[in-house]
N, C-alpha and C. Protein backbone atom coordinates (compact mmCIF):
# COMPACT_ATOMS: atom_id res chain seq x y z
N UNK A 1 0.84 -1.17 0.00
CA UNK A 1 0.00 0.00 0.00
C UNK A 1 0.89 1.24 0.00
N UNK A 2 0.67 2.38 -0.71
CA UNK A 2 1.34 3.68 -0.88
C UNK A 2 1.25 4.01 -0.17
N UNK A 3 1.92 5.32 0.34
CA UNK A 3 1.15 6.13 1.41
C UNK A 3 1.53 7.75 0.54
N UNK A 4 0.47 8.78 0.95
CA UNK A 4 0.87 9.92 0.58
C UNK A 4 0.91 10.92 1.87
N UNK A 5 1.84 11.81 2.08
CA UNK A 5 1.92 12.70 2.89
C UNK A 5 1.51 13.77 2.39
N UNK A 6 0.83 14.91 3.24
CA UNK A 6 0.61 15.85 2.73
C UNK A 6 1.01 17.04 4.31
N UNK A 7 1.56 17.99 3.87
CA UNK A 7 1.78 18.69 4.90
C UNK A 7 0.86 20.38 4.67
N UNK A 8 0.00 20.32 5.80
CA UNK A 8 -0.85 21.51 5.34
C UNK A 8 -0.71 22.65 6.08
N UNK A 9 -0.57 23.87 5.34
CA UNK A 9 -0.17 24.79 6.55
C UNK A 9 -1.29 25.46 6.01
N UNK A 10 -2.26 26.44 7.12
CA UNK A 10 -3.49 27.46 6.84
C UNK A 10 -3.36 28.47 7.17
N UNK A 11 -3.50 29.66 6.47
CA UNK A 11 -3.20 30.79 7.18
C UNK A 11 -4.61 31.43 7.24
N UNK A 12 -4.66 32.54 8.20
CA UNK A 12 -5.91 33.23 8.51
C UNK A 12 -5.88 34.05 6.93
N UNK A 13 -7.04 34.33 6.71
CA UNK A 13 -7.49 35.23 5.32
C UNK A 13 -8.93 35.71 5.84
N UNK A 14 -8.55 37.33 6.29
CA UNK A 14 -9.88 37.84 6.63
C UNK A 14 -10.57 37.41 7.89
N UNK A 15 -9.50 36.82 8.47
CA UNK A 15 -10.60 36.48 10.07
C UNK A 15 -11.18 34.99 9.39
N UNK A 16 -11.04 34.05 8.36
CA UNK A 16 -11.74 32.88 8.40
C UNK A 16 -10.92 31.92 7.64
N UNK A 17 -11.10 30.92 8.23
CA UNK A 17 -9.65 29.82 7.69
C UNK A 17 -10.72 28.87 6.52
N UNK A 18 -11.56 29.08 5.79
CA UNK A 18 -12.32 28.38 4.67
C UNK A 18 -11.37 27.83 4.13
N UNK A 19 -10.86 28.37 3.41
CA UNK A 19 -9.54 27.42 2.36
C UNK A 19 -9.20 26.40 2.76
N UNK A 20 -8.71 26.80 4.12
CA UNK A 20 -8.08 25.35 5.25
C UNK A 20 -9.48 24.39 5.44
N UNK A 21 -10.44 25.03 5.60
CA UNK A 21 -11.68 23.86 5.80
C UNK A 21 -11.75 23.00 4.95
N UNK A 22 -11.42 23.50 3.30
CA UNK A 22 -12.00 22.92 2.01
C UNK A 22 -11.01 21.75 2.56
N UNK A 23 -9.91 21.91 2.47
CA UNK A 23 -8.22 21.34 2.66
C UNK A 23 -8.35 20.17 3.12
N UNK A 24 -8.74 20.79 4.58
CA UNK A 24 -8.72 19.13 5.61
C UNK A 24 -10.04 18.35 5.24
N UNK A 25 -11.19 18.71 4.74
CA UNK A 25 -11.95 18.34 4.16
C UNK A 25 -11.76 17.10 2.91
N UNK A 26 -10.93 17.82 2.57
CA UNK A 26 -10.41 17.13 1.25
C UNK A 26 -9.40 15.74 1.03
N UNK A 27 -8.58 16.28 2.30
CA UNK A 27 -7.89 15.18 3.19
C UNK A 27 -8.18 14.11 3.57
N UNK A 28 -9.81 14.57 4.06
CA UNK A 28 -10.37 13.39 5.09
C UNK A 28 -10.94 12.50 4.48
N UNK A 29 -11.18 12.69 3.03
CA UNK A 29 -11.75 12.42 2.07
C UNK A 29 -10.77 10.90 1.48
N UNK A 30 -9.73 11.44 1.34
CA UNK A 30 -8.96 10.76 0.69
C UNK A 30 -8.13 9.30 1.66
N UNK A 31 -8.32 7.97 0.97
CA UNK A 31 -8.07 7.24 1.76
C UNK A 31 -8.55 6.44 2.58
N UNK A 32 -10.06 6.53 2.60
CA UNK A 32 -11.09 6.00 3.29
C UNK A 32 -10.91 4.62 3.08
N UNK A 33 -10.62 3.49 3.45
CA UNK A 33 -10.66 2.16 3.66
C UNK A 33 -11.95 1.79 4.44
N UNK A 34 -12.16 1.99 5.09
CA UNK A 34 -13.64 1.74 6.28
C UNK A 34 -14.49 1.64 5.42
N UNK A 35 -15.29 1.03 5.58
CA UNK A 35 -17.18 0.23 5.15
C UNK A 35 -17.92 1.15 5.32
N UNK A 36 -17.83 2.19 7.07
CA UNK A 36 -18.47 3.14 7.26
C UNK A 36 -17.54 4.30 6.76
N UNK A 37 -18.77 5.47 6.27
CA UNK A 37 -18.17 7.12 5.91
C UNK A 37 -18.69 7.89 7.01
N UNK A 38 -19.62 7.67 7.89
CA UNK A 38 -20.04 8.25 9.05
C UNK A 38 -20.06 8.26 10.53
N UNK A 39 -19.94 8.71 11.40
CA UNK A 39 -20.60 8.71 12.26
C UNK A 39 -21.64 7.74 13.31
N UNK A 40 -22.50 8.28 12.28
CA UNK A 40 -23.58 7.75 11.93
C UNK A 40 -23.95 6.15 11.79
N UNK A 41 -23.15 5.77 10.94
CA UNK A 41 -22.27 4.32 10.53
C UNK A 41 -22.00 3.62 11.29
N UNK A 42 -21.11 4.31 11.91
CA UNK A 42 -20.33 3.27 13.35
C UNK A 42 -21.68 3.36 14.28
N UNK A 43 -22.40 3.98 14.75
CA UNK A 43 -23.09 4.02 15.53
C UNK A 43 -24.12 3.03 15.07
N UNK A 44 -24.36 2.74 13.79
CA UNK A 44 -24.99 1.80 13.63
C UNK A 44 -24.59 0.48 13.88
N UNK A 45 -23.38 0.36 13.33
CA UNK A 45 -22.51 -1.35 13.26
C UNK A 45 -21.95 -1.21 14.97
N UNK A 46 -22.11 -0.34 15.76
CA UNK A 46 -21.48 -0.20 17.12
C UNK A 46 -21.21 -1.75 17.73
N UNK A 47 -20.78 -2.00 18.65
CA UNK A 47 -20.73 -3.70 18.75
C UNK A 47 -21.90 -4.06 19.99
N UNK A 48 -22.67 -4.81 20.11
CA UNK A 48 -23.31 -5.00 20.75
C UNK A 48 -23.65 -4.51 22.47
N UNK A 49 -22.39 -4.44 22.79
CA UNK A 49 -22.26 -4.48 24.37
C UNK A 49 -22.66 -2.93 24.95
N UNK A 50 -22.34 -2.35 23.48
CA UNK A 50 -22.83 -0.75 23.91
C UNK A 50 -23.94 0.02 23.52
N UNK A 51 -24.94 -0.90 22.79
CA UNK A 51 -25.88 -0.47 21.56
C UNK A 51 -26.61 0.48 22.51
N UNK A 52 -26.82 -0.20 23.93
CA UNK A 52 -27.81 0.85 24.78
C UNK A 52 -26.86 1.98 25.48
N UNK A 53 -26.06 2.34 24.80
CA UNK A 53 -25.05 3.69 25.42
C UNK A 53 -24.79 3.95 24.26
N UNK A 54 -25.52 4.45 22.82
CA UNK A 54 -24.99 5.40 22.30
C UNK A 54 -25.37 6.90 22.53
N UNK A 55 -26.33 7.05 23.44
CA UNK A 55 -26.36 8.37 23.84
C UNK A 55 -25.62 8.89 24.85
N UNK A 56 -24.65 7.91 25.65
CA UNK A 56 -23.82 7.98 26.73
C UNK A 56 -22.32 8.48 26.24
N UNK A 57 -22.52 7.49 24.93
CA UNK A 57 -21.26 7.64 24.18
C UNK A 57 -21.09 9.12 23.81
N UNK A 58 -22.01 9.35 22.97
CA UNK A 58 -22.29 10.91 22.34
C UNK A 58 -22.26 11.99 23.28
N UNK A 59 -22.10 11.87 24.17
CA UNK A 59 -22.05 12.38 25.58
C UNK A 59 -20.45 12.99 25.52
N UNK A 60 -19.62 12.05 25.10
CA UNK A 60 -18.35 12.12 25.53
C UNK A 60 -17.71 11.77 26.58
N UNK A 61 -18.09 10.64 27.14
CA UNK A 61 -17.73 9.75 28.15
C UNK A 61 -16.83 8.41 28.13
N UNK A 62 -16.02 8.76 28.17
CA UNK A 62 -14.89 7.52 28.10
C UNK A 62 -15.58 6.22 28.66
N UNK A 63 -14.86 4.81 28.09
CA UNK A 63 -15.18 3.81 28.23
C UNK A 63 -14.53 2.97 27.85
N UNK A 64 -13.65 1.80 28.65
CA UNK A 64 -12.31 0.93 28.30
C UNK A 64 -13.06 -0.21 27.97
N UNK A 65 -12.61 -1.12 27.09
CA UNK A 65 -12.60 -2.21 27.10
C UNK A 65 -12.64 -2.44 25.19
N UNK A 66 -12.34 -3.68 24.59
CA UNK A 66 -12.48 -3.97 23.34
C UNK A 66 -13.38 -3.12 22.57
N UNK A 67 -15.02 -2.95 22.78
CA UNK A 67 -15.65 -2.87 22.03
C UNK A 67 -15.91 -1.30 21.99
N UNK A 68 -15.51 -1.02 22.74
CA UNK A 68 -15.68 0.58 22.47
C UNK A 68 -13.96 1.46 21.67
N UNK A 69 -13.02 -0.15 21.87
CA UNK A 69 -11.89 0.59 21.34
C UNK A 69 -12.07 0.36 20.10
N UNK A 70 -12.90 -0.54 19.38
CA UNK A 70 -13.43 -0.45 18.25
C UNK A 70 -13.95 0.40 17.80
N UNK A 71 -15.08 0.24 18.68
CA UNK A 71 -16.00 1.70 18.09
C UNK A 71 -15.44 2.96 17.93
N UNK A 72 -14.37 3.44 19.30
CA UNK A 72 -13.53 4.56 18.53
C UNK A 72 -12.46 4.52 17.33
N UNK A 73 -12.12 3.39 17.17
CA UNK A 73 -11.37 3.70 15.61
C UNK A 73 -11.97 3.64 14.72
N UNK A 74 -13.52 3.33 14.62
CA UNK A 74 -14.00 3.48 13.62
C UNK A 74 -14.90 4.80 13.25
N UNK A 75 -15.21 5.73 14.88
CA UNK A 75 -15.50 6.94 14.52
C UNK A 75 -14.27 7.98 14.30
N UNK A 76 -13.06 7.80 14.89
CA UNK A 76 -12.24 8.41 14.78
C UNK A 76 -11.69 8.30 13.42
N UNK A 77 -11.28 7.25 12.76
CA UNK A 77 -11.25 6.62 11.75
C UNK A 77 -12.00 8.13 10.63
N UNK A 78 -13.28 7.53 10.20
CA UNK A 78 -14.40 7.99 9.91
C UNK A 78 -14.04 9.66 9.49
N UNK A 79 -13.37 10.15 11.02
CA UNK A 79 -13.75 11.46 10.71
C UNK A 79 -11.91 12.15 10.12
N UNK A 80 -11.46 10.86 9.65
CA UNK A 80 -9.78 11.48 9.43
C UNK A 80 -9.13 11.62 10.42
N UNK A 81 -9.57 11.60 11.67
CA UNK A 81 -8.24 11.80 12.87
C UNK A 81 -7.12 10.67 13.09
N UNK A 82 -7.73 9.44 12.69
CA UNK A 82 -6.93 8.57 12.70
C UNK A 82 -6.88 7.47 11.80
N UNK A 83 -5.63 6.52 11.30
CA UNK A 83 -4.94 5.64 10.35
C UNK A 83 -6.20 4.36 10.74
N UNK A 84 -6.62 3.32 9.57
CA UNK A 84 -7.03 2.24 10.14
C UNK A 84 -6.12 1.27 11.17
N UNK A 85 -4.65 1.87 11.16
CA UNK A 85 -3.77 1.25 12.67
C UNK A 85 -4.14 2.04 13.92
N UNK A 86 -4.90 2.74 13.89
CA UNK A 86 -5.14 3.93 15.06
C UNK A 86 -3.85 4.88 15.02
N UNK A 87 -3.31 5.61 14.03
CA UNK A 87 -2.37 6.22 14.19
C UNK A 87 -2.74 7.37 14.03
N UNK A 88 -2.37 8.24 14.98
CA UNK A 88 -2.63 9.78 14.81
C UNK A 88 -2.68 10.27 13.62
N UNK A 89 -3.40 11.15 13.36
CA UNK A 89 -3.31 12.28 11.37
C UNK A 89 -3.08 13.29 12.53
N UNK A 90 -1.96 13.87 12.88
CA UNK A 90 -1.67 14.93 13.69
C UNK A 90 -2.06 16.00 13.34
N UNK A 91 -1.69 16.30 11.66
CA UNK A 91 -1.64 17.70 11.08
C UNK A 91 -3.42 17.72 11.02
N UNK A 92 -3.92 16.45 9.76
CA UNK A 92 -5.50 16.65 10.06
C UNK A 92 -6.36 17.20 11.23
N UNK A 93 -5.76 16.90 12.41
CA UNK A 93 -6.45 17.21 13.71
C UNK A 93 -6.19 18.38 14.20
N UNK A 94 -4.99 18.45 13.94
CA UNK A 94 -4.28 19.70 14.29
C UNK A 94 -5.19 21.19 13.84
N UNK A 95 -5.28 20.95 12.50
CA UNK A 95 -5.65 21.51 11.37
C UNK A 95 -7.01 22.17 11.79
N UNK A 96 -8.00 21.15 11.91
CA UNK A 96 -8.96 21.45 12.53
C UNK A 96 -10.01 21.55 13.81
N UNK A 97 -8.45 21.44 14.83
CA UNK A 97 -8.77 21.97 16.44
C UNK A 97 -8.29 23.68 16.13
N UNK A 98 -7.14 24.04 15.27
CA UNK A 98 -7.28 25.60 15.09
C UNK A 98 -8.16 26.27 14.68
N UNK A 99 -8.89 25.36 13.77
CA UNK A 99 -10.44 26.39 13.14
C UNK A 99 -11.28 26.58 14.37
N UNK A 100 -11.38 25.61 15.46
CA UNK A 100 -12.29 25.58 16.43
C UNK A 100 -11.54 26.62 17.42
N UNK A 101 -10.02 26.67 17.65
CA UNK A 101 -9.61 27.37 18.79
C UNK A 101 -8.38 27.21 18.77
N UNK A 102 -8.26 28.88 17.80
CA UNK A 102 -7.00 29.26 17.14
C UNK A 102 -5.98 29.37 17.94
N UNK A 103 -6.53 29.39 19.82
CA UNK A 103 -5.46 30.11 20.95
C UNK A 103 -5.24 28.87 21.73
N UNK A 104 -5.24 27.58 21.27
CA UNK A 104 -4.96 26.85 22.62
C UNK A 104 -4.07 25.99 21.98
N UNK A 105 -3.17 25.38 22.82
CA UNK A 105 -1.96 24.91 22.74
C UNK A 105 -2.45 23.19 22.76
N UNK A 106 -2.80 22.93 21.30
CA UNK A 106 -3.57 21.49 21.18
C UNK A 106 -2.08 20.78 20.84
N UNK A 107 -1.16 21.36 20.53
CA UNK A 107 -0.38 20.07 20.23
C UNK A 107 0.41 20.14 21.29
N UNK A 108 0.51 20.14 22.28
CA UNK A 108 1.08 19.93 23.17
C UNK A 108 -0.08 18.47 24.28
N UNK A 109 -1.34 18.83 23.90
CA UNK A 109 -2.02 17.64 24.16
C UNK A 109 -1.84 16.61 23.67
N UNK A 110 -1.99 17.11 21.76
CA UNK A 110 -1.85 16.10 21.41
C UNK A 110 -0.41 14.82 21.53
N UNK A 111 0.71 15.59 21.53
CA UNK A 111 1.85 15.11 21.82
C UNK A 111 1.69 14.22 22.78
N UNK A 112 1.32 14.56 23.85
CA UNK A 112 1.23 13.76 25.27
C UNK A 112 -0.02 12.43 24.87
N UNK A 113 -0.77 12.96 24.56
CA UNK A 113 -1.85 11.90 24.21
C UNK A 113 -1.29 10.68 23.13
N UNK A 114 -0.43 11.42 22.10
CA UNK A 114 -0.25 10.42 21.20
C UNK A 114 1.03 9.49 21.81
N UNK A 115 1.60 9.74 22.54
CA UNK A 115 2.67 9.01 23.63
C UNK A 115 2.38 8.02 24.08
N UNK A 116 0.52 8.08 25.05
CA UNK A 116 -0.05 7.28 25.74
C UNK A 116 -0.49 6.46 25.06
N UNK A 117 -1.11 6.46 23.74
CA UNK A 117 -1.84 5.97 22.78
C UNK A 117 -0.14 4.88 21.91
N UNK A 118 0.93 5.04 21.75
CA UNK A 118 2.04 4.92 21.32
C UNK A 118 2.35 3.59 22.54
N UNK A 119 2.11 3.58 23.30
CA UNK A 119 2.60 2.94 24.29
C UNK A 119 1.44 1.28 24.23
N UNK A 120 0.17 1.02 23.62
CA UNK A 120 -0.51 0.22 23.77
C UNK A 120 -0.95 -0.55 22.47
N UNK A 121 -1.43 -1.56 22.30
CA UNK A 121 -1.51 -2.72 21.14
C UNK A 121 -2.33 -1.53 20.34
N UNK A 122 -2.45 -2.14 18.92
CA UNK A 122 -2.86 -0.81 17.75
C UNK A 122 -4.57 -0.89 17.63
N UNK A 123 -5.00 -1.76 18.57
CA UNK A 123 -6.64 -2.27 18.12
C UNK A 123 -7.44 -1.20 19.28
N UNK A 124 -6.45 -0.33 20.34
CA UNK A 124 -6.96 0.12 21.69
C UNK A 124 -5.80 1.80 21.06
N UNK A 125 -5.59 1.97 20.18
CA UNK A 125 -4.42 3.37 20.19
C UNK A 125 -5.80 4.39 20.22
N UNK A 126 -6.82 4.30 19.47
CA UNK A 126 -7.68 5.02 18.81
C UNK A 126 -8.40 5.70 20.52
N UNK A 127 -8.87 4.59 21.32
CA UNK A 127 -9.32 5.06 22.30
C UNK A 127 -8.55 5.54 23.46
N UNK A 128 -7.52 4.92 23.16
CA UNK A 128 -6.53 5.80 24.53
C UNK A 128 -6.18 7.00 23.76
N UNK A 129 -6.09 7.71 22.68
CA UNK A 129 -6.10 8.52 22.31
C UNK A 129 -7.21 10.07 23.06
N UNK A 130 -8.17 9.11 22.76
CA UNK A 130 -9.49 9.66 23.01
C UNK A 130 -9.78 10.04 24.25
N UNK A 131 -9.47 9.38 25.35
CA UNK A 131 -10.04 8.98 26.53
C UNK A 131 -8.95 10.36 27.25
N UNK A 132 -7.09 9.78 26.84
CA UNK A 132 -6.26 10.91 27.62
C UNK A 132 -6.35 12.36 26.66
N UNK A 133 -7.10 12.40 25.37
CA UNK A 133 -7.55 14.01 25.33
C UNK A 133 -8.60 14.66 25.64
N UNK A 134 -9.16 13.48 26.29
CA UNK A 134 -10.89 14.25 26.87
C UNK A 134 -10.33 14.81 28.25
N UNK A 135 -9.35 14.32 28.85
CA UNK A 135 -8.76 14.80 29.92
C UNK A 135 -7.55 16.07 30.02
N UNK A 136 -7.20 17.26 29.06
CA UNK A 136 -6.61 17.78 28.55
C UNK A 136 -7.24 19.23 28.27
N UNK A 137 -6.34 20.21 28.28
CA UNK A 137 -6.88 21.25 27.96
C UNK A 137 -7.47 21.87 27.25
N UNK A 138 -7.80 20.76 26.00
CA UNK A 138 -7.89 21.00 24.75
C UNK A 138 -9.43 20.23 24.52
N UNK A 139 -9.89 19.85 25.32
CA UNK A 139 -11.01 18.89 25.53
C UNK A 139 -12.14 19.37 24.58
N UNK A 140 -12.67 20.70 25.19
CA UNK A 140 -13.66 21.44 24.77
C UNK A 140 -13.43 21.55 23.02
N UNK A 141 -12.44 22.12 22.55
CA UNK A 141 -12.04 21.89 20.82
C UNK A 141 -12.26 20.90 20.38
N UNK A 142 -11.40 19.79 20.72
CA UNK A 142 -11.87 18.41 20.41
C UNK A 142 -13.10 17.96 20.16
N UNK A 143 -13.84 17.94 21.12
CA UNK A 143 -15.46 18.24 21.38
C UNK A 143 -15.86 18.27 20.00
N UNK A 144 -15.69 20.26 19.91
CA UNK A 144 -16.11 20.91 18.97
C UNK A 144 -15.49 20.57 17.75
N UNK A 145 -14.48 19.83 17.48
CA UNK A 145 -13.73 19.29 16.01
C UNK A 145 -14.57 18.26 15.29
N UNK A 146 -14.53 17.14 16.55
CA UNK A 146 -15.78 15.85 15.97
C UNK A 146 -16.71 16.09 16.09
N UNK A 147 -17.45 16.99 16.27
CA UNK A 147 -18.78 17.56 16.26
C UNK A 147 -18.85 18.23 14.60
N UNK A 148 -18.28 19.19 14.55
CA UNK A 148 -17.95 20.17 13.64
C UNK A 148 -17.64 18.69 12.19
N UNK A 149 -16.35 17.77 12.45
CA UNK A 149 -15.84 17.03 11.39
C UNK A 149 -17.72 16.35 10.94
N UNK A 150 -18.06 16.04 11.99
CA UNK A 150 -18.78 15.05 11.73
C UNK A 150 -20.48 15.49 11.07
N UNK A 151 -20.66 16.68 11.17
CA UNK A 151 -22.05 17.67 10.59
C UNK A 151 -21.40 17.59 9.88
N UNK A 152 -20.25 17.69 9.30
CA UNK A 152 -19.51 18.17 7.77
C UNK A 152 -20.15 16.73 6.79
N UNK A 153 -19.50 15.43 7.44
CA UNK A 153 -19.16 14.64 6.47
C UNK A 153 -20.70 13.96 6.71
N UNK A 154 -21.63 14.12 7.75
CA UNK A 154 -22.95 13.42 7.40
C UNK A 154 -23.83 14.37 6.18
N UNK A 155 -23.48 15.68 6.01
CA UNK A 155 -23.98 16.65 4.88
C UNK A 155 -25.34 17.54 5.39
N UNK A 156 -24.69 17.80 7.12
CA UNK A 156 -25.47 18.54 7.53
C UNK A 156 -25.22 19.97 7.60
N UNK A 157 -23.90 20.42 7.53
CA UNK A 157 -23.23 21.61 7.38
C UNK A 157 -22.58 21.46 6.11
N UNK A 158 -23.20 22.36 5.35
CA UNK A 158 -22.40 22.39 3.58
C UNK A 158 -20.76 22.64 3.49
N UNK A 159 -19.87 22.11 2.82
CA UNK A 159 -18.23 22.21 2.92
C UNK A 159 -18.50 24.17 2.87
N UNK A 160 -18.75 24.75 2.83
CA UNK A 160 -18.51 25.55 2.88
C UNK A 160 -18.71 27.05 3.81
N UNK A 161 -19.04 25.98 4.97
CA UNK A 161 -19.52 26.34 6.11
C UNK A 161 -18.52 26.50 7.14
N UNK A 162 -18.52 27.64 7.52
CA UNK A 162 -16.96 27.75 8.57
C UNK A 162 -17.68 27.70 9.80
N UNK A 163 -16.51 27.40 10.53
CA UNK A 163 -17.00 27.01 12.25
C UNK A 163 -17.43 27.91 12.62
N UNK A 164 -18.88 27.45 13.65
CA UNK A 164 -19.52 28.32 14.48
C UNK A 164 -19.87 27.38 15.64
N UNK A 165 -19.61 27.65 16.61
CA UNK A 165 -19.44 27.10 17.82
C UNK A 165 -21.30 26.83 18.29
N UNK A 166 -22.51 28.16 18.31
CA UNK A 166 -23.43 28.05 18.10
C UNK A 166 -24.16 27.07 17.63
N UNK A 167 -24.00 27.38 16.38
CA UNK A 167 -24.41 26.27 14.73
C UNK A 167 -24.16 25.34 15.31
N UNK A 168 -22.86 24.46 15.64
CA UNK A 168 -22.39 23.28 15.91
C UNK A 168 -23.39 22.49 17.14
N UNK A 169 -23.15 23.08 17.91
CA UNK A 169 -24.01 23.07 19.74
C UNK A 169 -25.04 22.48 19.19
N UNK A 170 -26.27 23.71 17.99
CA UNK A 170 -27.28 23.55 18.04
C UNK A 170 -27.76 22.25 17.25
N UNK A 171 -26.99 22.12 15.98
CA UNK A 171 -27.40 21.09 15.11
C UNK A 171 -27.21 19.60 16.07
N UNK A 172 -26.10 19.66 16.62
CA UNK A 172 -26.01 18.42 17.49
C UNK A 172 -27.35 17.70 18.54
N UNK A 173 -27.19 19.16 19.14
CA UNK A 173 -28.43 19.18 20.25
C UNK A 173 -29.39 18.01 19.10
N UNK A 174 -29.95 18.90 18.38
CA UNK A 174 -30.99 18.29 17.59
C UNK A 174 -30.95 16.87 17.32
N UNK A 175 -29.73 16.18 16.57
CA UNK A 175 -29.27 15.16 16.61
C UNK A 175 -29.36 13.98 17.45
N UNK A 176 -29.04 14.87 18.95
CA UNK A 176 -29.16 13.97 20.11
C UNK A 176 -30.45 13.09 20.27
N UNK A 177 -31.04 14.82 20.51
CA UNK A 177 -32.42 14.66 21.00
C UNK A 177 -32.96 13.89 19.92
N UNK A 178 -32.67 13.68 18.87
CA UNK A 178 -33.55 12.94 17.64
C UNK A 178 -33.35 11.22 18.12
N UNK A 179 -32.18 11.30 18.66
CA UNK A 179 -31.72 9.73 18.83
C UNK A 179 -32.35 9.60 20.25
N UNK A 180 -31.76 10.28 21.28
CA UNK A 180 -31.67 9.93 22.69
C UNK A 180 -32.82 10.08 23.34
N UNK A 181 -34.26 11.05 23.15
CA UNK A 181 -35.88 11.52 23.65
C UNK A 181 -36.42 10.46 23.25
């Protein structure tokens, strides 16, 4: 299998990083191996043990064991943050924790996170990933990245829709409540 690197740098234009949206967009695009393209997807094929916690999940609540380290590489997966080995897309993530929150020092999380995640078998990287950046300063972005990645690629926010923290909140909310009421 090839691999292609791509190194993306975004600069602000006018107060809005669009270009960079199209970019990592375009990125996330490319390379898809997974069955699922969504979200959505995984939450469907989720593995049994958690079917009655996907609103727990969506929550953002960590959870160890096999089947949820599945389930996170396949949403993480999904949304470009990570390799089907669970390997960090640093720059991808990177890329678009700055659109969410241009002032916080995410790679310094991410660094530490991808250490912890570096340290364990490749079928569990995806969720220790997950679990030691929900614990991190950077939490709230994150949040707002797979939130944000993931309205993008179900085709609820048009590619050409730049982050709004609002927008994001609200469409989700809806989401929830569509699944979880």
């Amino acid at each position: 299998m090839s691999e292609i690197v791509v190194t993306l740098e975004c600069e602000c234009i006018g107060g809005k990083l669009l270009p960079c949206a199209i970019l990592v967009w375009c990125l996330f695009s490319l390379g898809q191996a997974r069955q699922e393209e969504t979200v959505e997807e995984c939450e469907r094929n989720i593995p049994a043990s958690l079917k009655g916690r996907v609103c727990e999940l969506r929550q953002y609540t960590p959870v160890q064991g096999k089947d949820m380290d599945s389930h996170m590489q396949c949403v993480l997966e999904v949304l470009g943050f990570v390799e089907y080995n669970g390997e960090l897309l640093f720059q991808e993530l990177l890329g678009v924790l700055k659109m969410v929150d241009p002032d916080g020092d995410h790679a310094g999380s991410m660094k530490k996170c991808n250490a912890e995640a570096e340290k364990v078998d490749t079928s569990s990287k995806a969720n220790t990933f997950y679990t030691c950046f929900l614990g991190t300063s950077s939490a709230q972005a994150f949040k707002y990245a797979v939130d944000y990645v993931e309205l993008l690629r179900a085709g609820k926010l048009d590619m050409g829709t730049t982050f709004n923290a609002g927008q994001v909140s609200a469409l989700m909310k809806q989401i929830d409540d569509g699944l979880c009421n």
